[in-house]
Protein backbone atom coordinates (compact mmCIF):
# COMPACT_ATOMS: atom_id res chain seq x y z
CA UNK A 1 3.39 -13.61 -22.41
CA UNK A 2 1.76 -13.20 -25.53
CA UNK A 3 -2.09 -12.88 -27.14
CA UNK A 4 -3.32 -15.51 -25.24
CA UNK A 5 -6.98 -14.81 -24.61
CA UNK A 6 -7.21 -17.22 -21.62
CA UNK A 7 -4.20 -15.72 -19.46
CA UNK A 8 -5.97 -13.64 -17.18
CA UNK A 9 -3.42 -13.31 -14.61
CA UNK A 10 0.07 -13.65 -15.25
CA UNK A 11 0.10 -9.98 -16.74
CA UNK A 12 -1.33 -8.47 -13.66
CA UNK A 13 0.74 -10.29 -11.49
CA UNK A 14 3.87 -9.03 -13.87
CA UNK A 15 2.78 -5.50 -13.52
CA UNK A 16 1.83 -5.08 -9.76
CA UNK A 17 4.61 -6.79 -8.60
CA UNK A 18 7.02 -4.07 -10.11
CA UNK A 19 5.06 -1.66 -9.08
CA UNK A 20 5.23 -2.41 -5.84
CA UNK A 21 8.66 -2.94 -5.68
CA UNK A 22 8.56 1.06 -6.82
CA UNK A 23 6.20 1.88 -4.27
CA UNK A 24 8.02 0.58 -1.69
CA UNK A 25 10.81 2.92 -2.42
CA UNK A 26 8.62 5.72 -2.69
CA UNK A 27 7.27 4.73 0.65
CA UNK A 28 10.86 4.95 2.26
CA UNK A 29 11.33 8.59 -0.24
CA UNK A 30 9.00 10.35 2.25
CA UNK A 31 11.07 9.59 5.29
CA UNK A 32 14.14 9.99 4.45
CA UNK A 33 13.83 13.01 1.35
CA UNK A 34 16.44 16.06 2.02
CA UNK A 35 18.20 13.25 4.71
CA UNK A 36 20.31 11.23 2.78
CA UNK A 37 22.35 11.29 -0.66
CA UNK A 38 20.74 9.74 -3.56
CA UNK A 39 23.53 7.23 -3.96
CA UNK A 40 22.54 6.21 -0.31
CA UNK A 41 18.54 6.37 -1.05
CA UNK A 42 18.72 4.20 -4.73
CA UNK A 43 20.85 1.68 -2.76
CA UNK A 44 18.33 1.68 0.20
CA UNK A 45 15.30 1.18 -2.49
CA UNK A 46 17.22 -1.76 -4.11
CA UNK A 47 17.47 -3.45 -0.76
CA UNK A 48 13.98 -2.95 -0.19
CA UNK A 49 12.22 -3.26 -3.83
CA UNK A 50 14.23 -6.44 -4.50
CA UNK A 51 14.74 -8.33 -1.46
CA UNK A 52 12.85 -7.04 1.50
CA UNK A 53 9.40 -6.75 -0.06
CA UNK A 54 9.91 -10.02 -2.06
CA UNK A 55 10.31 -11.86 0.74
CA UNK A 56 7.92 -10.70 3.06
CA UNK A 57 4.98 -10.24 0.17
CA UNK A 58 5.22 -14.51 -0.67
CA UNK A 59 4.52 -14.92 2.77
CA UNK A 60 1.23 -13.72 2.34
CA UNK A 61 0.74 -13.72 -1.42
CA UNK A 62 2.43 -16.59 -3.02
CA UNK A 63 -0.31 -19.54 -2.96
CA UNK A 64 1.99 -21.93 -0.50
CA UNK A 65 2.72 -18.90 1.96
CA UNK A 66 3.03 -19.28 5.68
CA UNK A 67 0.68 -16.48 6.45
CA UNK A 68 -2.28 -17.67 4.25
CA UNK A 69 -2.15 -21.04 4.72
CA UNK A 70 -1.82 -21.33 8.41
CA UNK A 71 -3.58 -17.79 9.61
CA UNK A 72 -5.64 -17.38 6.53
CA UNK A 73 -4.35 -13.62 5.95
CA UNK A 74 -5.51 -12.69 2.72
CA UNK A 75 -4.45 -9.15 2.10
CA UNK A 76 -5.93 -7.79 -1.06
CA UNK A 77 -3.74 -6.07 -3.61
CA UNK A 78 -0.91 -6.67 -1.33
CA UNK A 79 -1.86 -3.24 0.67
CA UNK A 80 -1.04 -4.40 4.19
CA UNK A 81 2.06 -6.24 2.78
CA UNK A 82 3.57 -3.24 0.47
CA UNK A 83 2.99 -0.52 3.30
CA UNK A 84 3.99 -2.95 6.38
CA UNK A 85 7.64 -3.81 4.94
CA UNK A 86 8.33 -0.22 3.60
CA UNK A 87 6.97 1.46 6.82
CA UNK A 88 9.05 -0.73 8.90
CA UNK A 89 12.44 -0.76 6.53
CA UNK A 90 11.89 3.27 6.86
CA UNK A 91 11.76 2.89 10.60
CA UNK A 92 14.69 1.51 11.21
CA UNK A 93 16.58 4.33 8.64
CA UNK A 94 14.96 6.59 10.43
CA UNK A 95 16.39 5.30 13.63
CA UNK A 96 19.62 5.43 13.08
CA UNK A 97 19.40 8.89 11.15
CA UNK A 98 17.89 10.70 14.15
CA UNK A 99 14.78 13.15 14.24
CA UNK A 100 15.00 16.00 11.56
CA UNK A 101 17.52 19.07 11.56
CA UNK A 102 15.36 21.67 13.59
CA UNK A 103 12.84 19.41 14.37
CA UNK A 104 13.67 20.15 17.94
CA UNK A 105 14.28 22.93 19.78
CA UNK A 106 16.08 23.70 23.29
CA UNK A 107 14.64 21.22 26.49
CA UNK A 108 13.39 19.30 23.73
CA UNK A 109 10.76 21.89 22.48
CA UNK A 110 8.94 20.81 19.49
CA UNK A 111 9.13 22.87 16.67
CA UNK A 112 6.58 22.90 13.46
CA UNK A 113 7.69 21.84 10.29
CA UNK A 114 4.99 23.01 7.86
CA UNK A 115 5.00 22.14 4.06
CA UNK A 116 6.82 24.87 1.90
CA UNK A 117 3.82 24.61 -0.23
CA UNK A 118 1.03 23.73 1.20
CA UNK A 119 -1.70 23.85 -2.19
CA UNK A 120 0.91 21.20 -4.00
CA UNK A 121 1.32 19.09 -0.55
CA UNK A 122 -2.60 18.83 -0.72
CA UNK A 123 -2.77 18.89 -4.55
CA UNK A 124 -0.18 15.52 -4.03
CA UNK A 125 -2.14 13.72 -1.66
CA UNK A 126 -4.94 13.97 -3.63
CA UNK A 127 -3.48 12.74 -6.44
CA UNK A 128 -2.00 9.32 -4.73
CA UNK A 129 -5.51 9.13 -3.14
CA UNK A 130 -7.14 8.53 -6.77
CA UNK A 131 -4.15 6.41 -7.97
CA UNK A 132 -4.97 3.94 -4.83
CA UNK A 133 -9.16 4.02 -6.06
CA UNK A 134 -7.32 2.38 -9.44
CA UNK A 135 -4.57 0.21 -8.08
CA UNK A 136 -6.97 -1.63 -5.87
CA UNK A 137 -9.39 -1.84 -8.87
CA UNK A 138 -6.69 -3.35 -10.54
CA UNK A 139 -5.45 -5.91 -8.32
CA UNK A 140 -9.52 -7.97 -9.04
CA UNK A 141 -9.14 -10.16 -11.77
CA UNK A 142 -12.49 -10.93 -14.18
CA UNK A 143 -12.70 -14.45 -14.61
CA UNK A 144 -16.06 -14.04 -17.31
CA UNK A 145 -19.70 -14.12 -17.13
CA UNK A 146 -20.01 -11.25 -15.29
CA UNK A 147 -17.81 -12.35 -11.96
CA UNK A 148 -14.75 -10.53 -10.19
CA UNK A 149 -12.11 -12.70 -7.55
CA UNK A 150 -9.56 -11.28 -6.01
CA UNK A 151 -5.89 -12.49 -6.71
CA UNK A 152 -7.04 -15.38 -3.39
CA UNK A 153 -10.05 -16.82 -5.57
CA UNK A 154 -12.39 -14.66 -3.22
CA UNK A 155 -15.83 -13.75 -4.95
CA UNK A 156 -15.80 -9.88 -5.56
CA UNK A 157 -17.65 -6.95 -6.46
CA UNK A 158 -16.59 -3.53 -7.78
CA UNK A 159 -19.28 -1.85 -5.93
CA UNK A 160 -18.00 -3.39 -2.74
CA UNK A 161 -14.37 -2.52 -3.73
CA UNK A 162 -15.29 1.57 -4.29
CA UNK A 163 -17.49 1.25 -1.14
CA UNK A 164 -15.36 0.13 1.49
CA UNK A 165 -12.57 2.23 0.34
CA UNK A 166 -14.83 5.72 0.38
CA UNK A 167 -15.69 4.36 3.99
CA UNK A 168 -11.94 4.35 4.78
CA UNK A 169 -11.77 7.54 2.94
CA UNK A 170 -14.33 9.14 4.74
CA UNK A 171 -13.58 8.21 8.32
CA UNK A 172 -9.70 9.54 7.49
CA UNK A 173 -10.58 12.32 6.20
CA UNK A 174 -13.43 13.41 9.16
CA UNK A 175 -11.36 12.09 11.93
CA UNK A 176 -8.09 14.00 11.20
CA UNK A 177 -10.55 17.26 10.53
CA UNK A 178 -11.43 17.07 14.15
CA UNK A 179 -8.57 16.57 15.29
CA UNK A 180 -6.61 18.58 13.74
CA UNK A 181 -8.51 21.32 11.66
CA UNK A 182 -5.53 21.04 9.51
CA UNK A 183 -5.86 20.21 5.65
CA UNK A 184 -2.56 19.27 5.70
CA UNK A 185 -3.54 16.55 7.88
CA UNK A 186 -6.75 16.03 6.91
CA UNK A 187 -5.85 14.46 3.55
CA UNK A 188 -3.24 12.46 5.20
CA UNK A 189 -6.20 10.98 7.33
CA UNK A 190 -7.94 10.08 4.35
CA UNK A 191 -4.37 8.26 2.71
CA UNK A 192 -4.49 6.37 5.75
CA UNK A 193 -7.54 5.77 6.32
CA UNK A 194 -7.58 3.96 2.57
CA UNK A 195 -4.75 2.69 4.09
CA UNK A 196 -6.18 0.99 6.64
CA UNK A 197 -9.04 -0.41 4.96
CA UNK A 198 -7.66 -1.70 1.73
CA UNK A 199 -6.21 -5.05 2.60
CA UNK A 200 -9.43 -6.66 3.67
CA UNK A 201 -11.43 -5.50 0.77
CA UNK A 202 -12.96 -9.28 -0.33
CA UNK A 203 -15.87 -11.41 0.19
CA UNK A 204 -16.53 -13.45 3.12
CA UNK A 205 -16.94 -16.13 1.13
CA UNK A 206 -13.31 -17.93 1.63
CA UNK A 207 -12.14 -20.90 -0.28
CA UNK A 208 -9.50 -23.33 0.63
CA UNK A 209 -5.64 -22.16 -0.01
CA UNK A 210 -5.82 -25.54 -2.38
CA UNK A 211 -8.08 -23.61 -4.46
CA UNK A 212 -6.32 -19.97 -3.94
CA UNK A 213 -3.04 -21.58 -4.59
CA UNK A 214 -4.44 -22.56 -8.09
CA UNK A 215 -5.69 -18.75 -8.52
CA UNK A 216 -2.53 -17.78 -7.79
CA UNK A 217 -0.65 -19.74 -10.01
C-alpha cells in the first residue's frame, strides 16, 4: 500500500475484510457469552474469522465466485455473507451446548431471561445500530466525478444507501413494538431489520461479473 492516489480499493478491501473476520466472532460472542471458557471461545473465533468466513465470503465476493457468477448474488458489504456463516457456525455450538442453565423450567416450562441491565442492553443496540449506518457507507467505493459503485461495479447512491437502511430500520423497529411492546426487543427488531435489508442495497443497474471481477480486483 502506499500514497498512491489512484488505489481506491485495495485499502477498503484490507480493512473490511478484518473486520469482518472480528465481527464474525462477535457474532458467535452473543450466543455462547457466560457458556463457554475463553480458551474455548478465542479458539472457536479463530476457526470462524480465519477459515469459515474466508471461505464462504469468496463465494460471493471474490470476482470469480460461484455464487455471483452463476446466481448473480451480489451481497453488498458482505452483510448476508458475514451474518449467514457466523449465525450458522453459532448454531451448531449452540447445538451441542444445549439451551441455557435455567432457561427451562419443570414439563419444559419456559422461563424469562431478562437483561441484568436493561438501559445498557438498549444503550448497546443502539450503538451497533449506528456503527452498521457507517460500515455499509463504507463498503461504496467513489470512483470520481461525483459517482459511487459498490465493491460489484453497481452504480450507487448515498441517499439510496441511508434510505433503504432507515426502511429496514423502521419496519424492525415497528414490527417488534407490536409484537412485543418490549424495548428490549424492539431495538433488536430494528438490528435485524438492518439486517435484513443491507445486502441488497445497490442499483438495478447490473453489469457483467467480467466487469465486477475487474472492480474487484
Amino acid at each position: 500500500m502506499g500514497p498512491n492516489l489512484t488505489d481506491s480499493a485495495s485499502g477498503i478491501f484490507w480493512g473490511a475484510f478484518a473486520l469482518f473476520a472480528a465481527t464474525t466472532a462477535s457474532i458467535l460472542s452473543g450466543a455462547v457469552i457466560e457458556r463457554i471458557r475463553l480458551s474455548a471461545f478465542i479458539i472457536l473465533a479463530i476457526v470462524l474469522g480465519c477459515f469459515a468466513w474466508i471461505l464462504a465470503a469468496s463465494w460471493s465476493w471474490h470476482g470469480g465466485g460461484w455464487l455471483l457468477t452463476k446466481f448473480g448474488w451480489h451481497d453488498f458489504g458482505a452483510a448476508g455473507c458475514v451474518h449467514m456463516v457466523a449465525g450458522f457456525f453459532a448454531l451448531g455450538v449452540l447445538i451441542n451446548l444445549g439451551p441455557r442453565l435455567g432457561k427451562f423450567g419443570p414439563g419444559g416450562k419456559i422461563n424469562d431471561l431478562s437483561p441484568h441491565n436493561l438501559p445498557f442492553a438498549i444503550f448497546g443496540l443502539m450503538l451497533i445500530i449506528v456503527g452498521f449506518f457507517g460500515f455499509l457507507g463504507g463498503c461504496m467505493i467513489y470512483i470520481g466525478d461525483g459517482q459511487w459503485t459498490s465493491i460489484f461495479g453497481n452504480p450507487t447512491t448515498l441517499s439510496a444507501v441511508s434510505f433503504n437502511v432507515l426502511m429496514g430500520f423502521a419496519g424492525g423497529i415497528i414490527g417488534a413494538w407490536l409484537m412485543t411492546r418490549d424495548p428490549f426487543w424492539m431495538m433488536s427488531g430494528a438490528l435485524a431489520g438492518i439486517f435484513a435489508a443491507a445486502p441488497a442495497l445497490m442499483s438495478t443497474t447490473r453489469l457483467s461479473p467480467s466487469c465486477s471481477a475487474s472492480v474487484v480486483a
